[in-house]
N, C-alpha and C. Protein backbone atom coordinates (compact mmCIF):
# COMPACT_ATOMS: atom_id res chain seq x y z
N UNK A 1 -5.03 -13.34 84.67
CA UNK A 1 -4.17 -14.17 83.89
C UNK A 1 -4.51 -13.99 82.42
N UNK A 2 -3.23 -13.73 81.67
CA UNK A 2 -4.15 -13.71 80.00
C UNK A 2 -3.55 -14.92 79.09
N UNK A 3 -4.11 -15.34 78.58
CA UNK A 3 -4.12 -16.81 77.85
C UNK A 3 -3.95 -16.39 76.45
N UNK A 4 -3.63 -17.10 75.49
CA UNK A 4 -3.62 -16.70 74.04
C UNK A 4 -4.60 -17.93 73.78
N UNK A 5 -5.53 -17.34 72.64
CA UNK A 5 -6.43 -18.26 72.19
C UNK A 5 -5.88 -18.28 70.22
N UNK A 6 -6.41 -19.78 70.13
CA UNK A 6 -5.81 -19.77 68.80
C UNK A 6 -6.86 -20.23 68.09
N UNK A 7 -6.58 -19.64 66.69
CA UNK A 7 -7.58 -20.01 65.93
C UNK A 7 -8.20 -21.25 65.29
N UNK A 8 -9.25 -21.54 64.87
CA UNK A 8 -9.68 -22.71 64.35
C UNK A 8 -8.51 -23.45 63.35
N UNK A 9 -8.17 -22.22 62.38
CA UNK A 9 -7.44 -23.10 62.07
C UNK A 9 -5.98 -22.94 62.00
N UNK A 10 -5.46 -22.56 62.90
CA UNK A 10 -4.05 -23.11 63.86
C UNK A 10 -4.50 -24.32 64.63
N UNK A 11 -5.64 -24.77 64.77
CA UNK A 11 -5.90 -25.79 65.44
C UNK A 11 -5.64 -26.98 64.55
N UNK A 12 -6.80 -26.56 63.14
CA UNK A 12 -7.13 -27.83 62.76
C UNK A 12 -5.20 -28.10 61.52
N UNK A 13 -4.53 -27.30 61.82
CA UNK A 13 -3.29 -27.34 61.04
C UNK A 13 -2.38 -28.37 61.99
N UNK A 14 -2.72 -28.14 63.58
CA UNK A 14 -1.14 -28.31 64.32
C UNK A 14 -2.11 -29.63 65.32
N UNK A 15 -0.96 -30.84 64.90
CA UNK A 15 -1.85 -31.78 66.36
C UNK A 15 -1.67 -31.19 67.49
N UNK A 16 -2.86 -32.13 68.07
CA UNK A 16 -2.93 -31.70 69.31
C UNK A 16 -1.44 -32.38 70.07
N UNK A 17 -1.07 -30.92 71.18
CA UNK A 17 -0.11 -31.20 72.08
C UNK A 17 -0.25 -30.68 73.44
N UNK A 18 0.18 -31.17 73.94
CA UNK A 18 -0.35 -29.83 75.62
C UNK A 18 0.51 -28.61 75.22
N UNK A 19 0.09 -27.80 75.52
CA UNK A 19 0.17 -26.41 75.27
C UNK A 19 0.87 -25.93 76.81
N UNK A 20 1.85 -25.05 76.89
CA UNK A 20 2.52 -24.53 77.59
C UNK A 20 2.26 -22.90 77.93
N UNK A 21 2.16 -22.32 78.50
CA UNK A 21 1.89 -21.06 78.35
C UNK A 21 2.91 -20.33 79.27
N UNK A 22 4.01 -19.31 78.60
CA UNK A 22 4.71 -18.54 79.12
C UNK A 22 4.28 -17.28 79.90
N UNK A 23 4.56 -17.00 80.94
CA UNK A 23 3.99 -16.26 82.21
C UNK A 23 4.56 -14.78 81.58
N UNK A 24 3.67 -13.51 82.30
CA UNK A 24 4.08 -12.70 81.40
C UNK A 24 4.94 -12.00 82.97
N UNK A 25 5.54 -11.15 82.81
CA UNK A 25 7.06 -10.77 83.57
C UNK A 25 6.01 -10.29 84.70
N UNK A 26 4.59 -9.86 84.71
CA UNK A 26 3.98 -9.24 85.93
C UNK A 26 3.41 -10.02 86.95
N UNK A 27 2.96 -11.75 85.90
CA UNK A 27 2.28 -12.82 86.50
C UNK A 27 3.23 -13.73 87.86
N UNK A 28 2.64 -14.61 88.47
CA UNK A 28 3.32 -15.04 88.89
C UNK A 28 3.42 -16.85 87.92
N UNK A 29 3.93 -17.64 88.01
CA UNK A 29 3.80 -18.49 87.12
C UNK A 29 2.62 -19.75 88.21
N UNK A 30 2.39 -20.46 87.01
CA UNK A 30 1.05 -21.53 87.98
C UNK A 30 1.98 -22.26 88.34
N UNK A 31 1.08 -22.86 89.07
CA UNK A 31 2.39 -24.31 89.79
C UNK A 31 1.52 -25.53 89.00
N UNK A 32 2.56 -26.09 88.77
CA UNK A 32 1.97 -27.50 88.04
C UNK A 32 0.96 -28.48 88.94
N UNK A 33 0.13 -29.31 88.57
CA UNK A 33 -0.35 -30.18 89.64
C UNK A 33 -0.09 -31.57 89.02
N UNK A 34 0.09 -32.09 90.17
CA UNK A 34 0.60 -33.78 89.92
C UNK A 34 -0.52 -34.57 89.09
N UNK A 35 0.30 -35.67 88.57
CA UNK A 35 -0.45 -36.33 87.76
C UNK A 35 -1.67 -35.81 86.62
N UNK A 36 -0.71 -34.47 85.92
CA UNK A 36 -1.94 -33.67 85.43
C UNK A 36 -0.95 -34.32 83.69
N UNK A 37 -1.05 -34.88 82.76
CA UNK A 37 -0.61 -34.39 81.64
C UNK A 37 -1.07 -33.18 80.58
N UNK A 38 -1.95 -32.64 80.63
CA UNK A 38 -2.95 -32.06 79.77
C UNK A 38 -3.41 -30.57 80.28
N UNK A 39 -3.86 -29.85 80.28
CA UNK A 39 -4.67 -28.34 80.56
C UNK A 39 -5.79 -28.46 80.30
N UNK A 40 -6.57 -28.31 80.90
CA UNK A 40 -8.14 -28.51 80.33
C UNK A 40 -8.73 -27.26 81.10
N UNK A 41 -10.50 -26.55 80.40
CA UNK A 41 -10.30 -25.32 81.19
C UNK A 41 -11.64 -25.90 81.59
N UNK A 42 -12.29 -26.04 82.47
CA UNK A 42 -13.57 -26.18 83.44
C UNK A 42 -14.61 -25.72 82.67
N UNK A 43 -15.96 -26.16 82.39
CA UNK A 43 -16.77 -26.31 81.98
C UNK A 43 -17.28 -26.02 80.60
N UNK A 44 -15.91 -26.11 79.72
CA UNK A 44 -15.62 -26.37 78.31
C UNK A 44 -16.26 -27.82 78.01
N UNK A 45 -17.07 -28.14 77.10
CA UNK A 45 -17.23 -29.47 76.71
C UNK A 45 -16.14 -29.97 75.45
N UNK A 46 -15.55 -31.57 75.75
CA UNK A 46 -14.65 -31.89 74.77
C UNK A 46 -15.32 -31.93 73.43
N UNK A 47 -14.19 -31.96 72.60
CA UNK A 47 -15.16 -32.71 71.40
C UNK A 47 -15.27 -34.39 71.14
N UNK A 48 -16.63 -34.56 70.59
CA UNK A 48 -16.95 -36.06 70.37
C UNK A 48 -14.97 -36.36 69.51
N UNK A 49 -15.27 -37.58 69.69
CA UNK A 49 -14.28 -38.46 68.75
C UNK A 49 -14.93 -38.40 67.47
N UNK A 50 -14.24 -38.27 66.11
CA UNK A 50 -14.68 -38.57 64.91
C UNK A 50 -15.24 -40.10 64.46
N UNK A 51 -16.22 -39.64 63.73
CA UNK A 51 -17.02 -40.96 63.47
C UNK A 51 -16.28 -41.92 62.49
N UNK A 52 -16.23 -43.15 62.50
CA UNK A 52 -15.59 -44.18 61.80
C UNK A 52 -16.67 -44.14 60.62
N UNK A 53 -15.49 -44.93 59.54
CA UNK A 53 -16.21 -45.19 58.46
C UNK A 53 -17.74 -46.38 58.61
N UNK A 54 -17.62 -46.94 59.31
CA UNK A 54 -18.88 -47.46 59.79
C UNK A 54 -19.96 -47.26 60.61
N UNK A 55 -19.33 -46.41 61.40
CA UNK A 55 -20.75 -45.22 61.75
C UNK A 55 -21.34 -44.20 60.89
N UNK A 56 -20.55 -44.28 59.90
CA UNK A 56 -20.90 -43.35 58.89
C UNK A 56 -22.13 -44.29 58.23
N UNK A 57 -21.05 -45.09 57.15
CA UNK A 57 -22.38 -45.84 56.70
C UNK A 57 -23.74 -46.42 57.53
N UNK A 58 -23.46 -46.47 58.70
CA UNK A 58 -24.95 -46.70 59.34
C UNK A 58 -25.88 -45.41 59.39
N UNK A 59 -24.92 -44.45 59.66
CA UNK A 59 -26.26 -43.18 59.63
C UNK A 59 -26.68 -42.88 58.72
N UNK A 60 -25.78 -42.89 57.19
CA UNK A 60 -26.29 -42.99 55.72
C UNK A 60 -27.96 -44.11 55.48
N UNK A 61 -27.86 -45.30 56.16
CA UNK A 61 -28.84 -45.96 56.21
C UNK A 61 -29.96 -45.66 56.92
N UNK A 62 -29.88 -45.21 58.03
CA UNK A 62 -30.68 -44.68 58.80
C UNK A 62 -31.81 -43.74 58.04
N UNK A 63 -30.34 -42.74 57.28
CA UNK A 63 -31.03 -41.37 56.82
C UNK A 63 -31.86 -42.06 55.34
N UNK A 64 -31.37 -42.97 54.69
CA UNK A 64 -32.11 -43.21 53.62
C UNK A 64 -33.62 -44.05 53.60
N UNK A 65 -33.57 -44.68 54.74
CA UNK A 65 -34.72 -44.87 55.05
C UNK A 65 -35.55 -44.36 55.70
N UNK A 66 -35.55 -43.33 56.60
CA UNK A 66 -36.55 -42.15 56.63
C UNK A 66 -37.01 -41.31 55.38
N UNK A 67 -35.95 -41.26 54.33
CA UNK A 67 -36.23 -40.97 53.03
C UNK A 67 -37.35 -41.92 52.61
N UNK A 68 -36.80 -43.06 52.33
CA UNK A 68 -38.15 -43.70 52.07
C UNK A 68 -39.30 -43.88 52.38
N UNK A 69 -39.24 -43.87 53.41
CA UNK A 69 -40.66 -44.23 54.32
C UNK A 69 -41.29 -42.24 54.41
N UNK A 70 -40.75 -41.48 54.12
CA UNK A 70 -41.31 -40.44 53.72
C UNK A 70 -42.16 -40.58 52.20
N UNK A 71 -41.38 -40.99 51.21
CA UNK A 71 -41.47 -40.68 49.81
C UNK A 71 -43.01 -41.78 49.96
N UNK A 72 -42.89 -43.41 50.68
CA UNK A 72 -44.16 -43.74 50.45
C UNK A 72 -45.35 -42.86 51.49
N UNK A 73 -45.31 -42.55 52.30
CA UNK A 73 -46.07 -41.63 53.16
C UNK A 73 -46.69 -40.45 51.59
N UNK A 74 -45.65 -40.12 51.49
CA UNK A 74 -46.48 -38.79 50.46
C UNK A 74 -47.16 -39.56 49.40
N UNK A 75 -46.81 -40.65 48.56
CA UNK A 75 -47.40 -41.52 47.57
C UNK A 75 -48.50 -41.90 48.27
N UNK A 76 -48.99 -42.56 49.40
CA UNK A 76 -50.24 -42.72 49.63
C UNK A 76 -51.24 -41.18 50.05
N UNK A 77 -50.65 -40.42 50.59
CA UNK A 77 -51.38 -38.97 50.66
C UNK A 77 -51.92 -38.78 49.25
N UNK A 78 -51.12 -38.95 48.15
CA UNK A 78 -51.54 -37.91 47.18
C UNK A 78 -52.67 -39.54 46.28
N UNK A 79 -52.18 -40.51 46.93
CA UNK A 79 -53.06 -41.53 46.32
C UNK A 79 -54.90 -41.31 46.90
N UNK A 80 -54.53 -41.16 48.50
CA UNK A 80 -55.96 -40.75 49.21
C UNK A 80 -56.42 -39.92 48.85
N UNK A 81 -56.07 -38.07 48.55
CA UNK A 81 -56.51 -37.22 47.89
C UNK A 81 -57.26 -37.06 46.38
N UNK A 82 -56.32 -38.21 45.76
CA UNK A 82 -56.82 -38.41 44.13
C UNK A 82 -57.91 -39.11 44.08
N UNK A 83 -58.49 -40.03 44.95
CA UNK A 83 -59.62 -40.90 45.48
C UNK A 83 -60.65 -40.24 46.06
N UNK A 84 -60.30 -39.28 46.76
CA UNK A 84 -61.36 -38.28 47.31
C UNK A 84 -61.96 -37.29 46.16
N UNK A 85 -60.80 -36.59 45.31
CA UNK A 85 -61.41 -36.28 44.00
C UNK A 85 -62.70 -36.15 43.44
N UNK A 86 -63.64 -35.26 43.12
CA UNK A 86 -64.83 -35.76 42.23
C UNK A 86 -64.24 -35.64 40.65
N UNK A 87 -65.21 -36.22 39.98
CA UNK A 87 -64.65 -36.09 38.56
C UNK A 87 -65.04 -34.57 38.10
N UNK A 88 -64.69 -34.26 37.08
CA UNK A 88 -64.90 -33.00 36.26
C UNK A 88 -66.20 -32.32 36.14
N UNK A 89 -66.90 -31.97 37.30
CA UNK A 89 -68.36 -31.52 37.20
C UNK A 89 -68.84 -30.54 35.59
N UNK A 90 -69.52 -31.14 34.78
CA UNK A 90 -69.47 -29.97 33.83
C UNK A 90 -70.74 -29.14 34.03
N UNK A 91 -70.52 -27.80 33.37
CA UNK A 91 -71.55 -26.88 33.46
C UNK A 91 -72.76 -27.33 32.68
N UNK A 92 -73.03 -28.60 32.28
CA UNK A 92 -74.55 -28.58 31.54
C UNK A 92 -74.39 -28.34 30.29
N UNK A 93 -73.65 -27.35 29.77
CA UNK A 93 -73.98 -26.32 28.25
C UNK A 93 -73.08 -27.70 27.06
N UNK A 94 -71.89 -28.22 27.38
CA UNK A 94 -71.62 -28.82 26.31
C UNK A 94 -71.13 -30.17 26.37
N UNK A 95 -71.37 -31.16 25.80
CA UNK A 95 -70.26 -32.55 25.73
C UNK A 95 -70.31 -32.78 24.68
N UNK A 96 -68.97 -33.44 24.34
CA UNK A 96 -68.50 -34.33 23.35
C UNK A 96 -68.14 -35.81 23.54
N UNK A 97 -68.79 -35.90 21.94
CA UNK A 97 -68.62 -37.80 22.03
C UNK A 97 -67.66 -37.98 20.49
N UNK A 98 -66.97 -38.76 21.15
CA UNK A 98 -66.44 -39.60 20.27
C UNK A 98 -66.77 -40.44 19.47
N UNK A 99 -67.13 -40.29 18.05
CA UNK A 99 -67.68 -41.49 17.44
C UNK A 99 -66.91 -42.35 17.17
N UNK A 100 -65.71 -41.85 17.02
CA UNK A 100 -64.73 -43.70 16.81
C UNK A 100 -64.97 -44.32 17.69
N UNK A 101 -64.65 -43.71 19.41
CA UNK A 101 -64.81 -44.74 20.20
C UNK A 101 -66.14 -44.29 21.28
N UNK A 102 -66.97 -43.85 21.38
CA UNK A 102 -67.96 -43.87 21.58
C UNK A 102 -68.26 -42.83 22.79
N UNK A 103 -67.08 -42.89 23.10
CA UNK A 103 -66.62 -41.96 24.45
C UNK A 103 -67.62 -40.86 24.82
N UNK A 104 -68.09 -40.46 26.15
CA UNK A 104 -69.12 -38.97 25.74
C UNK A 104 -68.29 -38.20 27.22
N UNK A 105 -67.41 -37.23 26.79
CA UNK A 105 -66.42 -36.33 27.53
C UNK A 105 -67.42 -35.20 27.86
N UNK A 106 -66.72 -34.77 29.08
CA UNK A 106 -68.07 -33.22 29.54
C UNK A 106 -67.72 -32.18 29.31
N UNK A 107 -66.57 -32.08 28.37
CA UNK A 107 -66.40 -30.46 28.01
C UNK A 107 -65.64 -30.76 26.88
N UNK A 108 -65.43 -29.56 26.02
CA UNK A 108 -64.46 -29.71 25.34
C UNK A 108 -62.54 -29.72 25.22
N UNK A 109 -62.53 -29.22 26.40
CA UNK A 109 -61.38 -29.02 26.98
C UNK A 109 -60.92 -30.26 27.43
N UNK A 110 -62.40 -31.62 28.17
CA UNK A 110 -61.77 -32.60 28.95
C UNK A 110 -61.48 -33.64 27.70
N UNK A 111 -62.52 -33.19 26.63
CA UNK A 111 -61.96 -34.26 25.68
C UNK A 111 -60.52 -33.97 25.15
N UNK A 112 -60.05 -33.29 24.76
CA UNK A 112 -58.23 -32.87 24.57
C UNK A 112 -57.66 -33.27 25.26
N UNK A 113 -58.03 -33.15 26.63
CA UNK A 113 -56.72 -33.38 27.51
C UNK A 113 -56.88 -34.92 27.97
N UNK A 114 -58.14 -35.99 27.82
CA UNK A 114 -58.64 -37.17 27.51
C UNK A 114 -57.41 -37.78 26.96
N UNK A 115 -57.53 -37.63 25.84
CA UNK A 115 -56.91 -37.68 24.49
C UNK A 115 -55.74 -37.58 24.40
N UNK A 116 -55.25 -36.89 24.97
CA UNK A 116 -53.92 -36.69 24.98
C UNK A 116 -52.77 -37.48 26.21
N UNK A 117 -53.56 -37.49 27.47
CA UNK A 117 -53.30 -38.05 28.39
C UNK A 117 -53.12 -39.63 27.85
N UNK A 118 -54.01 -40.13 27.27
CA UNK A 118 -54.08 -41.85 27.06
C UNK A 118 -53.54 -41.99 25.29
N UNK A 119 -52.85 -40.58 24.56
CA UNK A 119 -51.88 -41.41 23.92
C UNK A 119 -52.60 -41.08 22.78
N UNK A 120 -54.05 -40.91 22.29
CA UNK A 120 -54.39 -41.01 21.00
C UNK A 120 -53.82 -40.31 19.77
N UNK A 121 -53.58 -38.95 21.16
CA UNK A 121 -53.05 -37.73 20.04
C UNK A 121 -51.94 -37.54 19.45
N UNK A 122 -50.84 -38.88 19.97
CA UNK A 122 -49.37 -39.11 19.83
C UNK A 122 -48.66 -38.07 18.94
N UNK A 123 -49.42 -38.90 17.07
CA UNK A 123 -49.26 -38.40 15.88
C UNK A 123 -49.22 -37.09 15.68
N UNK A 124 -50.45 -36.39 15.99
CA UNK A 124 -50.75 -34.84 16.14
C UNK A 124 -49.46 -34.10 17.15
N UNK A 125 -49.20 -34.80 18.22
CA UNK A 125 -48.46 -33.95 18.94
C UNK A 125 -46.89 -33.85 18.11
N UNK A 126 -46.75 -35.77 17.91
CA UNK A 126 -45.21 -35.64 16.94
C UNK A 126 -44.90 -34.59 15.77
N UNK A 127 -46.35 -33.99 15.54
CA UNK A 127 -46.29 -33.48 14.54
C UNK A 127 -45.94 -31.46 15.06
N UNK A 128 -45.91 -31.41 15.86
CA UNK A 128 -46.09 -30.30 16.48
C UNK A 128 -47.24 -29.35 16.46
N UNK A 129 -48.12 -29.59 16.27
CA UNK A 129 -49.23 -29.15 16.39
C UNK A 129 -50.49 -28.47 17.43
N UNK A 130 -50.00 -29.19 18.46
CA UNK A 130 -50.70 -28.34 19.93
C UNK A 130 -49.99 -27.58 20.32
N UNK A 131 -48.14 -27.08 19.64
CA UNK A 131 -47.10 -26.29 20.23
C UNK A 131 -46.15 -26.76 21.00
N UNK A 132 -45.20 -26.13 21.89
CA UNK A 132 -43.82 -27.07 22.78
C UNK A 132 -44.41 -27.83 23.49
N UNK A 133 -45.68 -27.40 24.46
CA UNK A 133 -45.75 -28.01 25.53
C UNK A 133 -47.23 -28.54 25.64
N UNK A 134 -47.87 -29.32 24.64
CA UNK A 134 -49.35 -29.83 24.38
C UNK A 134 -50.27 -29.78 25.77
N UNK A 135 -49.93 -30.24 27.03
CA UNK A 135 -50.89 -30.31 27.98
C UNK A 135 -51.21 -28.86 28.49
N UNK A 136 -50.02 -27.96 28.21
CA UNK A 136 -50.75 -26.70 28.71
C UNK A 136 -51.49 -25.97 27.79
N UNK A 137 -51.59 -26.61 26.64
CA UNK A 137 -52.47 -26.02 25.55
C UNK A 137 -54.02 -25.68 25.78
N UNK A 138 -54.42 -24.46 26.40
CA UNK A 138 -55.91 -24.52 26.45
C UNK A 138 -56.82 -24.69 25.43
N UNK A 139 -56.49 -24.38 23.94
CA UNK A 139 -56.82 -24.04 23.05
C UNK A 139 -56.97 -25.32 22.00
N UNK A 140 -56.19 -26.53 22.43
CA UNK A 140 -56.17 -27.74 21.83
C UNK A 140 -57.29 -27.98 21.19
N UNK A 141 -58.49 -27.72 21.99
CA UNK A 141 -59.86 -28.74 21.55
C UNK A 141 -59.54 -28.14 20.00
N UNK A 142 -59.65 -27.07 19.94
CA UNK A 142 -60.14 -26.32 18.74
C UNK A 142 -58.64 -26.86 17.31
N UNK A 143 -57.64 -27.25 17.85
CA UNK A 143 -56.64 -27.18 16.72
C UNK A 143 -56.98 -28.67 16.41
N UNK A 144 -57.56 -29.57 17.14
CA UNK A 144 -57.90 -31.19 17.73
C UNK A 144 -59.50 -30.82 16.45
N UNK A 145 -60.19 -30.36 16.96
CA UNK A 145 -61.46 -29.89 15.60
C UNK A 145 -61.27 -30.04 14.55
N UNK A 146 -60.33 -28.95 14.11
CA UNK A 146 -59.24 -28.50 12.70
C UNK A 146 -59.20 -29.64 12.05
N UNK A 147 -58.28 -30.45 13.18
CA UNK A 147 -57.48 -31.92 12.63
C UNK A 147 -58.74 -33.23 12.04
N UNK A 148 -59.75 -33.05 12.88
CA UNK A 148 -59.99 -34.21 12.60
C UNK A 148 -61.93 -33.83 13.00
N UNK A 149 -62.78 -32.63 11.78
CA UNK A 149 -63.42 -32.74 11.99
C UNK A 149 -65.02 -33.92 11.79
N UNK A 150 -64.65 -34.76 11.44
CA UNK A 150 -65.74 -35.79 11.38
C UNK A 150 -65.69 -36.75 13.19
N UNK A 151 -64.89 -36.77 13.75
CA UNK A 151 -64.46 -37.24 14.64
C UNK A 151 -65.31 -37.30 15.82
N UNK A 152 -65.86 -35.81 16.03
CA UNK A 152 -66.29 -35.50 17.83
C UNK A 152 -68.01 -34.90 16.74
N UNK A 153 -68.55 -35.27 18.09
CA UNK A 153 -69.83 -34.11 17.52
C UNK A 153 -70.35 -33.64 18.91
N UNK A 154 -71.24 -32.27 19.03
CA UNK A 154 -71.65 -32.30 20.58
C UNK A 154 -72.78 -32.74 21.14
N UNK A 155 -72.91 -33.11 22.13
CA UNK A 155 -74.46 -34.24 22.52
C UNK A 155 -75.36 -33.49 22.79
N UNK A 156 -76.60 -33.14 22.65
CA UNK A 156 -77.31 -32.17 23.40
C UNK A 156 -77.64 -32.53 24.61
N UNK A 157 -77.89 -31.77 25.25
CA UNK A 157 -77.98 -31.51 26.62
C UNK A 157 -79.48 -31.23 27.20
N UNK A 158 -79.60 -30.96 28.50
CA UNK A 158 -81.16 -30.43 28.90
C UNK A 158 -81.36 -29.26 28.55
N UNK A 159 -80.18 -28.37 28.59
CA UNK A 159 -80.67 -27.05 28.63
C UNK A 159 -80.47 -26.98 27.12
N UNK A 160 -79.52 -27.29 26.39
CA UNK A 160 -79.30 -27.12 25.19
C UNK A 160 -80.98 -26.90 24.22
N UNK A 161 -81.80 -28.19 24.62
CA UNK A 161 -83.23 -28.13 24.19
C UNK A 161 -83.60 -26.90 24.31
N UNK A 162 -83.48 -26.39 25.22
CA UNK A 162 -84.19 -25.46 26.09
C UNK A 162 -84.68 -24.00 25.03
């Protein structure tokens, strides 16, 4: 028997109707069966019914709160990790202290980025001075020196004596 199959979208263009199929001059024709309105072909699955506007918005909710309860899941991960953290082990050879505020930082690098992190350097940065992008500035301590040498001095150390 040969059937014509139609495309997706001859489908999604034409409602659905029962479909008739003309016998070809070699076939013999089917015989109808009672109480049939429809053609259906055997172990085709239908399609679901389309979802209402209120099943919609419920799965929207659904989905936004697995969003959430993800987003705090990762906020406490990266909270536990930052807690596990050690601080900035320094190599021994240098620190700086702050004499305005008394501060004694373990490198010179941590005092810049200190500094910059909590705001002091505001002025300096408004001014463009560490460059576009100040935190990736490795080189800060030294333009941070420049700016404001009475400021930092370095502490000696054990080995420094040495």
């Amino acid at each position: 028997m040969v059937t014509k199959k139609s495309t997706a979208k001859e489908k999604a263009s034409k409602p659905e109707e029962p479909q008739t199929q003309k016998p070809s001059p070699t076939e013999t024709p089917p015989t109808p069966q009672k109480d049939s309105t429809t053609t259906s072909k055997p172990g085709k699955p239908s399609t679901p019914p389309p979802l209402t506007m209120k099943q919609l918005h419920q799965e929207l909710g659904v989905l936004k709160q697995v969003v959430n309860e993800h987003a705090q899941l990762i906020a406490q991960l990266q909270e536990t990790l930052a807690r596990k953290r050690k601080p900035v082990a320094s190599n021994g050879k240098v620190q700086i202290k702050d004499t305005q505020t008394g501060a004694v930082y373990p490198s010179k690098n941590n005092a810049y980025q200190s500094l910059l992190k909590s705001g002091e350097l505001k002025s300096l940065v408004d001014k463009g001075i560490f460059g576009p992008d100040p935190e990736k500035n490795t080189f800060g301590w030294y333009t941070l020196q420049r700016e404001w040498p009475d400021r930092f001095e370095e502490v000696p150390t054990a080995q420094n004596k040495q």
